[in-house]
Protein backbone atom coordinates (compact mmCIF):
# COMPACT_ATOMS: atom_id res chain seq x y z
CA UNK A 1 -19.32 -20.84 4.72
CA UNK A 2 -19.14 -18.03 7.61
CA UNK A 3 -18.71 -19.07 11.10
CA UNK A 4 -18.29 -16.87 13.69
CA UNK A 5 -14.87 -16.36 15.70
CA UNK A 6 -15.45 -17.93 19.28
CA UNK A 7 -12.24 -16.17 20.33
CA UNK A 8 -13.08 -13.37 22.78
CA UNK A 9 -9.35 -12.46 24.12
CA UNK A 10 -7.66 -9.54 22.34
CA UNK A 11 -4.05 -9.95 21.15
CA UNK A 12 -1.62 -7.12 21.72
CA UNK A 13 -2.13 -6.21 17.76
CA UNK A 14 -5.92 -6.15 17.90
CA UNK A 15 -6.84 -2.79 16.07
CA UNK A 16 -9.01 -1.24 18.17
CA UNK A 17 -5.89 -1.29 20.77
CA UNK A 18 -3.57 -0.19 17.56
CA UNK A 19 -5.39 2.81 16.46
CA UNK A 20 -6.24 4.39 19.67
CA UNK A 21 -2.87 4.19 20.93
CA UNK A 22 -1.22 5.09 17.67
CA UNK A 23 -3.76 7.70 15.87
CA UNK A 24 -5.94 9.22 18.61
CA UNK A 25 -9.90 8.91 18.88
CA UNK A 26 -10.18 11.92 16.49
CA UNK A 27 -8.53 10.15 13.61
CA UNK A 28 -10.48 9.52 10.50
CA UNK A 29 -9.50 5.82 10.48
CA UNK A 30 -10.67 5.41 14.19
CA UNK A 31 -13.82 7.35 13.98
CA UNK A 32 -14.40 5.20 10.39
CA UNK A 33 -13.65 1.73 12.31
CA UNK A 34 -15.87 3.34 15.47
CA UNK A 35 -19.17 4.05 12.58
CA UNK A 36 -18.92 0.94 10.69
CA UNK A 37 -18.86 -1.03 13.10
CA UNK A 38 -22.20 -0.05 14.40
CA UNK A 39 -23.92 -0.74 11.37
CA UNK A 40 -21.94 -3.53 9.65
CA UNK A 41 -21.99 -6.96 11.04
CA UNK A 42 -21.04 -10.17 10.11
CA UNK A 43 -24.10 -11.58 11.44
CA UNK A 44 -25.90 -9.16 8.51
CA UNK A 45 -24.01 -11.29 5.70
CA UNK A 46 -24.75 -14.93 7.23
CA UNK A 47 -28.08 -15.52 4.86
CA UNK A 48 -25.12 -14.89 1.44
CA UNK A 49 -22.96 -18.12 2.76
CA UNK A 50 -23.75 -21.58 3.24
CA UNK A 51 -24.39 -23.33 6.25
CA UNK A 52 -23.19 -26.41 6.19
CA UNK A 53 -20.45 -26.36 2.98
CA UNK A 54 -17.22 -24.95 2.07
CA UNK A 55 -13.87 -23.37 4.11
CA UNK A 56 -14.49 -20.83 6.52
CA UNK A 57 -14.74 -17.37 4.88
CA UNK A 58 -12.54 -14.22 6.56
CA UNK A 59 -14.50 -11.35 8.27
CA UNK A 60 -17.19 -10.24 5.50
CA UNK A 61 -17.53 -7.41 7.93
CA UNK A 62 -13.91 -6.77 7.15
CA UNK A 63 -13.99 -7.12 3.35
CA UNK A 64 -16.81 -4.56 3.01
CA UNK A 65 -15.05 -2.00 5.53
CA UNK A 66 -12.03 -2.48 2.65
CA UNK A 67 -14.22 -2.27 -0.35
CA UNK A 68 -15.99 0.96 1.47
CA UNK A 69 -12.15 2.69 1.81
CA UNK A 70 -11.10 1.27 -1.92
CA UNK A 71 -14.00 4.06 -3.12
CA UNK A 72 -13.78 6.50 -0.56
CA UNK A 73 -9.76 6.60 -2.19
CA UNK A 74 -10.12 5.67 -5.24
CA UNK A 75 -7.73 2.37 -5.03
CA UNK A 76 -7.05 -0.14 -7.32
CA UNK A 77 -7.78 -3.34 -6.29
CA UNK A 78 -3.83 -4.21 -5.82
CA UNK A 79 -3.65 -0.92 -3.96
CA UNK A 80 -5.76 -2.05 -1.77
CA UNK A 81 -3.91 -5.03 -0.93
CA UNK A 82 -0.64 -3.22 -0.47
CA UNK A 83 -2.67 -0.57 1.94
CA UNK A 84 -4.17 -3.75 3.96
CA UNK A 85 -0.38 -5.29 3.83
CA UNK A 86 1.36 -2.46 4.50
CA UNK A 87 -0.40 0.37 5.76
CA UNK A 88 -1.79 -0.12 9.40
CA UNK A 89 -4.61 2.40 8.97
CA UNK A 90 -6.22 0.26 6.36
């Protein structure tokens, strides 16, 4: 089940606020964040999870943004959980 985050206040580790200050608006991970999010939503994956059964889900939006860098460099899937643990670009 997906429900959407009601939350609307940013925390002081919210990424857009970590990447600008951090990489600049020219860097690849900023401009990649800046794209995707104009075309993927989590709104776009709400028909693929049930309505009304189940635990919430994390951020589709987020998974897919992952599974888009995993290809882009070639990552393992445990490789791409130590770049989302570790690695602040991811």
């Amino acid at each position: 089940m997906y429900r959407p985050s009601k939350e609307e206040q940013l925390s002081f580790y919210h990424p857009d606020l970590i990447l600008s200050r951090m990489f600049g608006e020219d860097n690849f991970y900023h401009l990649f964040r800046e794209k995707c999010d104009l075309f993927i939503k989590d709104v776009d994956f709400t028909p693929l999870y049930c309505p009304d059964n189940g635990r919430p889900a994390a951020s589709p939006a987020i998974l897919f943004k992952a599974l888009i860098l995993q290809r882009l460099f070639d990552l393992s899937d445990r490789k791409l959980e130590e770049a989302c643990r570790y690695d602040l670009r991811f």
